[in-house]
C-alpha atoms as a PDB file:
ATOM      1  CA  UNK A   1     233.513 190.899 -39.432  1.00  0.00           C
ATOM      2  CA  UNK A   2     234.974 188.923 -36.105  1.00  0.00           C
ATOM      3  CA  UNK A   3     235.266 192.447 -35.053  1.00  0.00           C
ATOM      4  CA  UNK A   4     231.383 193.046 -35.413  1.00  0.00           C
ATOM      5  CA  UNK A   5     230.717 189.482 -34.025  1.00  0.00           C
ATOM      6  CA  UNK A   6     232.634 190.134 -31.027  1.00  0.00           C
ATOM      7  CA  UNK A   7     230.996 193.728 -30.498  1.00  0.00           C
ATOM      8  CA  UNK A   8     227.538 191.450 -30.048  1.00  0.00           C
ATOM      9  CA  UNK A   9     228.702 188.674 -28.178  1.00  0.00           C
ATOM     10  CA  UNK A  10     229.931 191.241 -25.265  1.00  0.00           C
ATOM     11  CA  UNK A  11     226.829 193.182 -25.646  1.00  0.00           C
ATOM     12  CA  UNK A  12     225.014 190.152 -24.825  1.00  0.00           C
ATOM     13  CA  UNK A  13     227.436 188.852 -21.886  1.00  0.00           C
ATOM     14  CA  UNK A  14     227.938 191.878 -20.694  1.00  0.00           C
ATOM     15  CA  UNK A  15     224.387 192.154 -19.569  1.00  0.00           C
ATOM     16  CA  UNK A  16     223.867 187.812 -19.095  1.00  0.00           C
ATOM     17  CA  UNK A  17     224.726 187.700 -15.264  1.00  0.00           C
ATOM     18  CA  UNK A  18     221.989 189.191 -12.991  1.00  0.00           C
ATOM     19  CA  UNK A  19     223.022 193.011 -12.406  1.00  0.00           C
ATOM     20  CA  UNK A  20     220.732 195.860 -11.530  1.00  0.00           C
ATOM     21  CA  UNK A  21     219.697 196.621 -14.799  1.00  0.00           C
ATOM     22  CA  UNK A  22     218.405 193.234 -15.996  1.00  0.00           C
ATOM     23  CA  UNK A  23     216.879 192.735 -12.837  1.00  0.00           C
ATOM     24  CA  UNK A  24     214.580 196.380 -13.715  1.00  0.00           C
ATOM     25  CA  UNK A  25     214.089 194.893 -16.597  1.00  0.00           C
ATOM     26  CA  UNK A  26     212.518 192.022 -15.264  1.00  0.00           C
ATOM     27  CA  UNK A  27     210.573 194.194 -12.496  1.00  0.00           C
ATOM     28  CA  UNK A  28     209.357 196.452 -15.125  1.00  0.00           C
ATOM     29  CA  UNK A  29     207.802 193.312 -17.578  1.00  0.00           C
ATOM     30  CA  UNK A  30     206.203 192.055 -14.553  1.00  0.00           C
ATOM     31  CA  UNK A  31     204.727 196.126 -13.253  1.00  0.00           C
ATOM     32  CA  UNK A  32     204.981 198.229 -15.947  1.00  0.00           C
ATOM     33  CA  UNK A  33     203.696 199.182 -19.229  1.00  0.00           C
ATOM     34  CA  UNK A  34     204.948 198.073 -22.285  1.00  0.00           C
ATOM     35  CA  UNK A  35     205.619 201.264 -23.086  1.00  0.00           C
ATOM     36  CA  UNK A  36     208.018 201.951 -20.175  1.00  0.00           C
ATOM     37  CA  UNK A  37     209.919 198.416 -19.944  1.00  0.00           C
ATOM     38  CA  UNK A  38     211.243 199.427 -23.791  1.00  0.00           C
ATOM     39  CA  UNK A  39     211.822 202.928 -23.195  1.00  0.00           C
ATOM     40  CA  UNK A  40     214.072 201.503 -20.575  1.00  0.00           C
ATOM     41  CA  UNK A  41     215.562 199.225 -22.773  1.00  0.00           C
ATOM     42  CA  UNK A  42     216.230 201.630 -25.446  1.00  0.00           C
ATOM     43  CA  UNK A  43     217.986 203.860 -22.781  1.00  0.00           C
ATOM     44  CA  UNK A  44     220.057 201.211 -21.762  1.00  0.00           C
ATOM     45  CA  UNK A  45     220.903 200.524 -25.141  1.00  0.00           C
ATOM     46  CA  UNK A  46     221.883 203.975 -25.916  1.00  0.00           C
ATOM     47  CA  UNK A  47     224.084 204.384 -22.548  1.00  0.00           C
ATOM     48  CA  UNK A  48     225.605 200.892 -23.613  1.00  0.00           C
ATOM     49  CA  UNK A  49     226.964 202.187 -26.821  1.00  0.00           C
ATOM     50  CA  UNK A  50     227.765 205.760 -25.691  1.00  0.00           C
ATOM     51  CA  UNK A  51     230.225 204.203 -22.815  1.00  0.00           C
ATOM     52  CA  UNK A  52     231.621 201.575 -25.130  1.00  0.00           C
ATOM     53  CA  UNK A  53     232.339 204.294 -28.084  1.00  0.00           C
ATOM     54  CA  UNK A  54     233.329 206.713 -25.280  1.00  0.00           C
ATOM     55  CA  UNK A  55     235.739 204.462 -23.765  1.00  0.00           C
ATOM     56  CA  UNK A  56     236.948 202.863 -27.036  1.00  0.00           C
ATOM     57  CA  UNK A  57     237.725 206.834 -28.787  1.00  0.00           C
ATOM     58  CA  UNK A  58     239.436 207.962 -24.938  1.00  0.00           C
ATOM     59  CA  UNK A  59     241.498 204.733 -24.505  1.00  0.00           C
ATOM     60  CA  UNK A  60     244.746 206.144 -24.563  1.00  0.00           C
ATOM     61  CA  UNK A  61     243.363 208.880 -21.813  1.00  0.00           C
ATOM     62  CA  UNK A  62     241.678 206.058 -19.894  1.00  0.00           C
ATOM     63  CA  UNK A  63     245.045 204.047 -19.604  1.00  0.00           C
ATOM     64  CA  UNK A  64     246.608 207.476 -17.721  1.00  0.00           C
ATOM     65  CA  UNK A  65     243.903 207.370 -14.835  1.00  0.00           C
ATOM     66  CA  UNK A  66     244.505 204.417 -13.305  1.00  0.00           C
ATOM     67  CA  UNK A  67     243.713 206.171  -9.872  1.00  0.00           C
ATOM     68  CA  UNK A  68     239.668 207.071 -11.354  1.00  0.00           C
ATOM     69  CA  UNK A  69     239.296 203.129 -12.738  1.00  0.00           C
ATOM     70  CA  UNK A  70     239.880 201.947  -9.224  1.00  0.00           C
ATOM     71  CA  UNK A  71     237.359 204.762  -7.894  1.00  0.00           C
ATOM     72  CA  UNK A  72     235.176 203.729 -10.144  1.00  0.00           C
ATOM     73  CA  UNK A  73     235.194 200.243  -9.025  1.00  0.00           C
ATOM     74  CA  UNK A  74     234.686 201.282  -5.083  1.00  0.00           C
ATOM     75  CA  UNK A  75     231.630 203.028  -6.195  1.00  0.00           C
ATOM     76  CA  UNK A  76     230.366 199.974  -7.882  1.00  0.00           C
ATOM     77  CA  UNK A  77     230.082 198.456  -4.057  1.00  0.00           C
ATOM     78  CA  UNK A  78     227.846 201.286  -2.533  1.00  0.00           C
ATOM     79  CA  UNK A  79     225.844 201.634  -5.336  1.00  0.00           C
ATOM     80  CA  UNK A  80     225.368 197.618  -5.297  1.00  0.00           C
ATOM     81  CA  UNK A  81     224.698 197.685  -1.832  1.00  0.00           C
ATOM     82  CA  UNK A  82     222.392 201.166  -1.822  1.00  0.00           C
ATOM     83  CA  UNK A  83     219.873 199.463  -4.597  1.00  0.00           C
ATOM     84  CA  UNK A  84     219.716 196.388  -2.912  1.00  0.00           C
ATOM     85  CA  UNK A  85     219.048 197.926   0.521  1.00  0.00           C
ATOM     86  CA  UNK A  86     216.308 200.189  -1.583  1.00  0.00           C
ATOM     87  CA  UNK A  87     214.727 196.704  -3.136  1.00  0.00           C
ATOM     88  CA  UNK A  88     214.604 195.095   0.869  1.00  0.00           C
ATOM     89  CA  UNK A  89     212.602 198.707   2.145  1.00  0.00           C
ATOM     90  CA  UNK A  90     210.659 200.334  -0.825  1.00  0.00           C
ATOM     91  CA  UNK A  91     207.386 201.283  -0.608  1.00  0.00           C
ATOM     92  CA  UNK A  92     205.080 198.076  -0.608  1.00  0.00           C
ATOM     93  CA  UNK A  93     202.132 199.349  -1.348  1.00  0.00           C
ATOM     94  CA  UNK A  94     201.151 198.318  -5.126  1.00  0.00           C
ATOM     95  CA  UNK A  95     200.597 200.357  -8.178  1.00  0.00           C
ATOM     96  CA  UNK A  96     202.602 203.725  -9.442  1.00  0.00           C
ATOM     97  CA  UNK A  97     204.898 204.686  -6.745  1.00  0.00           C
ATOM     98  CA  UNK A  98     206.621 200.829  -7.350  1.00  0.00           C
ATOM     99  CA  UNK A  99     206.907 201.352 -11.128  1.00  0.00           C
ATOM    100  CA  UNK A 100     207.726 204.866 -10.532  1.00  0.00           C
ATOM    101  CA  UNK A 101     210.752 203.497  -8.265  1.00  0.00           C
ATOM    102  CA  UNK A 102     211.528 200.707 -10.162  1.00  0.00           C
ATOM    103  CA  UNK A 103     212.090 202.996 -13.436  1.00  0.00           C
ATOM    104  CA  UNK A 104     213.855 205.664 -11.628  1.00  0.00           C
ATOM    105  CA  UNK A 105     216.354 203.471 -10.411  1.00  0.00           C
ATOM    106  CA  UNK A 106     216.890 201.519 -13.265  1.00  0.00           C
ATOM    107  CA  UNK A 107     217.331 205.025 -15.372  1.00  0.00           C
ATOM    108  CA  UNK A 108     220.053 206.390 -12.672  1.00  0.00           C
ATOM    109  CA  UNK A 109     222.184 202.579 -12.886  1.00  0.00           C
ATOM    110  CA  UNK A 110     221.889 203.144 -16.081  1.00  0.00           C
ATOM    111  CA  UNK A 111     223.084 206.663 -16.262  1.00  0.00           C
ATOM    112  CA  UNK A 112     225.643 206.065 -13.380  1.00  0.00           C
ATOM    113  CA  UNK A 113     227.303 202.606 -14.485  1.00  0.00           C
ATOM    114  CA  UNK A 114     230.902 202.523 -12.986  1.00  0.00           C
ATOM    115  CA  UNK A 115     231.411 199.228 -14.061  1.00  0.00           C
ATOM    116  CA  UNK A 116     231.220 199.599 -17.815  1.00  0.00           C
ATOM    117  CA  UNK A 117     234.157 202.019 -17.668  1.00  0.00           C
ATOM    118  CA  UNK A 118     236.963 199.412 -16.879  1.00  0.00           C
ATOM    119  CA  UNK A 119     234.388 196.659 -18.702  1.00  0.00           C
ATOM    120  CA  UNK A 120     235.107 198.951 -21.724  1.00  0.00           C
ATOM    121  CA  UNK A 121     238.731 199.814 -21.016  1.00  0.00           C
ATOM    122  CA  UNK A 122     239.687 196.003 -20.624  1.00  0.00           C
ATOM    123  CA  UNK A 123     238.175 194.916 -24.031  1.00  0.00           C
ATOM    124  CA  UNK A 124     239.304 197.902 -25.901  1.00  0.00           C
ATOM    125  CA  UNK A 125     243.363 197.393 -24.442  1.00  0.00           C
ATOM    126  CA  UNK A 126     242.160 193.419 -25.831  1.00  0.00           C
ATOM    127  CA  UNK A 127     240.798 194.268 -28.739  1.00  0.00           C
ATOM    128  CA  UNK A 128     243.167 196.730 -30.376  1.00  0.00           C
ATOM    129  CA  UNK A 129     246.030 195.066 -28.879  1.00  0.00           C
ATOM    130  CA  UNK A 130     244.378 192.128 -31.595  1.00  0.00           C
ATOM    131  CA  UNK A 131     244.207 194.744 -34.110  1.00  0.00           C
ATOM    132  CA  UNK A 132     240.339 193.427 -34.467  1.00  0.00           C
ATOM    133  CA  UNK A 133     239.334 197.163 -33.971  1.00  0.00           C
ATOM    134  CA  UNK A 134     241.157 199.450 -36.248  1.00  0.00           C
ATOM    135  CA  UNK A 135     240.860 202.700 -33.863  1.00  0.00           C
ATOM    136  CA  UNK A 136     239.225 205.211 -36.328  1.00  0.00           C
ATOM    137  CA  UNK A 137     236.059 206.293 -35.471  1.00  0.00           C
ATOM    138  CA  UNK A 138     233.852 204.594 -38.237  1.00  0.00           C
ATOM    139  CA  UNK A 139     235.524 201.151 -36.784  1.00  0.00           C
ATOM    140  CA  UNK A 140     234.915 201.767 -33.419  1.00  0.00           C
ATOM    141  CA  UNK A 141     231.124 203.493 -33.616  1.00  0.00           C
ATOM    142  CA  UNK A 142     230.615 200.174 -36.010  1.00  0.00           C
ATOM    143  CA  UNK A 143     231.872 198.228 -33.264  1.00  0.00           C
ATOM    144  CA  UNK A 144     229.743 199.894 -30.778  1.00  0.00           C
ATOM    145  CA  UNK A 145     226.401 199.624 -32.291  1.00  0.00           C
ATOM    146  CA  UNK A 146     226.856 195.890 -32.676  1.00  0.00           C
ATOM    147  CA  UNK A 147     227.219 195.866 -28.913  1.00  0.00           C
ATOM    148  CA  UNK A 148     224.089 197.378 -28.518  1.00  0.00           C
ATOM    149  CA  UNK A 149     222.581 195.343 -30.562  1.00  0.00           C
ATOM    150  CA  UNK A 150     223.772 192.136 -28.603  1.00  0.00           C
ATOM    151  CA  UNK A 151     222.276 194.587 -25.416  1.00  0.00           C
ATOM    152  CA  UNK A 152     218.906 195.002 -26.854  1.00  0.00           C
ATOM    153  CA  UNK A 153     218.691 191.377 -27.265  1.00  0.00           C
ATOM    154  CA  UNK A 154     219.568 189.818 -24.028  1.00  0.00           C
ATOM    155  CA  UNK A 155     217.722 192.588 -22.046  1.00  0.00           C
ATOM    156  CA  UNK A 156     214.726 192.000 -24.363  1.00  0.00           C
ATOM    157  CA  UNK A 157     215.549 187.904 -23.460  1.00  0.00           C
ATOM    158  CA  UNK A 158     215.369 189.596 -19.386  1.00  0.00           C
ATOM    159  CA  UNK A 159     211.876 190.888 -20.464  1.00  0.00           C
ATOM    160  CA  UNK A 160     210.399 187.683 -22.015  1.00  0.00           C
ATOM    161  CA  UNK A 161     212.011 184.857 -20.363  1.00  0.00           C
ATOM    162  CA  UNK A 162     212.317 186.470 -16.333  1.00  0.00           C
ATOM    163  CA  UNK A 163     208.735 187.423 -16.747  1.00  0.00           C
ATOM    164  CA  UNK A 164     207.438 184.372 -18.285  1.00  0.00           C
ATOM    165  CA  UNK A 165     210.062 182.237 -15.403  1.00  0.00           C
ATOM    166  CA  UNK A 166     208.536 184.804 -12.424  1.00  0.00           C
ATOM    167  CA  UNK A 167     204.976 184.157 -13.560  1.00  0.00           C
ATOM    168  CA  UNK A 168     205.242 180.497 -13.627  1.00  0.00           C
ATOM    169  CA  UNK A 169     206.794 180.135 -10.292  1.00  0.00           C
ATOM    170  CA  UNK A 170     204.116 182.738  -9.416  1.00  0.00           C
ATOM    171  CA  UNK A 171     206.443 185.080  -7.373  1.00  0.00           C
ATOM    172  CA  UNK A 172     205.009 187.459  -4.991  1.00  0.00           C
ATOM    173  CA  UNK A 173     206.411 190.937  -5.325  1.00  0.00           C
ATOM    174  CA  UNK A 174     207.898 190.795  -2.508  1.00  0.00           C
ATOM    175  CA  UNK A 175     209.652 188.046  -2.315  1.00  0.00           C
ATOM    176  CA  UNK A 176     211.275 188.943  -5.735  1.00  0.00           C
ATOM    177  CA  UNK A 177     211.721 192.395  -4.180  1.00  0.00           C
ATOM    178  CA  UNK A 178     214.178 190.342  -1.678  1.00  0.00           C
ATOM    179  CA  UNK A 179     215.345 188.197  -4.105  1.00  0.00           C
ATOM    180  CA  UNK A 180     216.625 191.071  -6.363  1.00  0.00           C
ATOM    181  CA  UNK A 181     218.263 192.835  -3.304  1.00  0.00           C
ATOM    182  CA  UNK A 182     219.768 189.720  -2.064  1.00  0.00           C
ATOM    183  CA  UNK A 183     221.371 189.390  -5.681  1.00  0.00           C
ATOM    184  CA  UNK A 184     222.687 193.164  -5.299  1.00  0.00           C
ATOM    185  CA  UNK A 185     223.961 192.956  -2.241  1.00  0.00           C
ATOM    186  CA  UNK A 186     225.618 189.752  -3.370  1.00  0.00           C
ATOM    187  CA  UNK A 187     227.250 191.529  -6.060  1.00  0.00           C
ATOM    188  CA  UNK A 188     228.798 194.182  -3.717  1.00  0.00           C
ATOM    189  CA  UNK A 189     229.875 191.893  -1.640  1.00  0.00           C
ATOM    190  CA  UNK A 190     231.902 190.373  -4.353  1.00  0.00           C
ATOM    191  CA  UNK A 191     233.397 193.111  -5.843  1.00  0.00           C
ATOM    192  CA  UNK A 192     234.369 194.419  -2.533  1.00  0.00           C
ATOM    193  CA  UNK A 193     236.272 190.751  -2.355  1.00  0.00           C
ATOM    194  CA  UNK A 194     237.818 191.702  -5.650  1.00  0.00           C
ATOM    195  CA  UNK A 195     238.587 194.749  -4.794  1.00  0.00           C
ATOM    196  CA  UNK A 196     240.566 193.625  -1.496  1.00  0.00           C
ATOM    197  CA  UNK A 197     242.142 190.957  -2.883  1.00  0.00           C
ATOM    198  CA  UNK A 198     243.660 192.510  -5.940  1.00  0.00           C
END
């Protein structure tokens, strides 16, 4: 049961600091359809618990590629940096082509998220070092769907609260635009100070 607990409590931080997924979210409550902000969400959601049970079942393989971890993590700047630059210079002009972009972008993050690897591969070296996960696969895929559980909720927290928070300051697009970019580039910028200073 701590175990399960656990699984939703990282599924929910995991997704708590402003990252380029969250931030779609957000974009899409405020642009989109309904429709599209949860098929987004339930995309996420899937990805979430097909790289935590993916990592958690290939541990032992994981811990042997300490060279693709580290590549992983370089990639995590340029991609940081390439969506935020994208969020600065998109096409202004209102309507389709912004949710279009928006939804695109947040599906590839999703699909492409080199930071959940070593996320992953840190908890699961914690957690079955604790013996909290047992290893077998109806433990572990347990595990993982509690994760995206905690995922779902904080990214459906993203859709309510950011849009509800960007409304009431009354936000221009494209100032939020630059706001979200700022944040990404922010978040290269850090890992790349990680990354040097390891």
């Amino acid at each position: 049961m701590i175990a399960l607990a656990f699984g939703f409590m990282l599924g929910f931080m995991g997704y708590l600091p402003p990252g380029n997924i969250n931030l779609t979210v957000v974009q899409l409550a405020l642009h989109d359809t309904a429709k599209r902000l949860w098929i987004f969400i339930a995309f996420a959601t899937l990805m979430e618990f097909l790289y935590c049970l993916g990592c958690l079942t290939g541990l032992d393989l994981l811990l042997h590629q300490a060279q693709l971890v580290i590549v992983l993590k370089w990639a995590s700047v340029f991609i940081f940096a390439a969506f935020g630059l994208l969020s600065f210079f998109h096409n202004e002009n209102p309507g389709k082509v912004y949710a279009l972009s928006g939804f695109g972008r947040g599906i590839f993050a999703t699909l492409v998220n080199p930071l959940q690897i070593p996320f992953w591969l840190v908890w699961g070296v914690y957690l079955t070092g604790n013996k909290w996960i047992k290893g077998d696969l109806r433990s572990t895929s347990l595990f993982s769907l509690f994760t995206s559980v905690g995922t779902t909720c904080i990214l459906w927290l993203y859709a309510v609260g950011g849009k509800r928070l960007l409304e009431k300051l009354n936000v221009e697009r494209k100032l939020l635009d630059r706001i979200i970019g700022a944040i990404l580039i922010a978040l290269a910028f850090w890992q790349l100070f990680k990354l040097l200073h390891h």
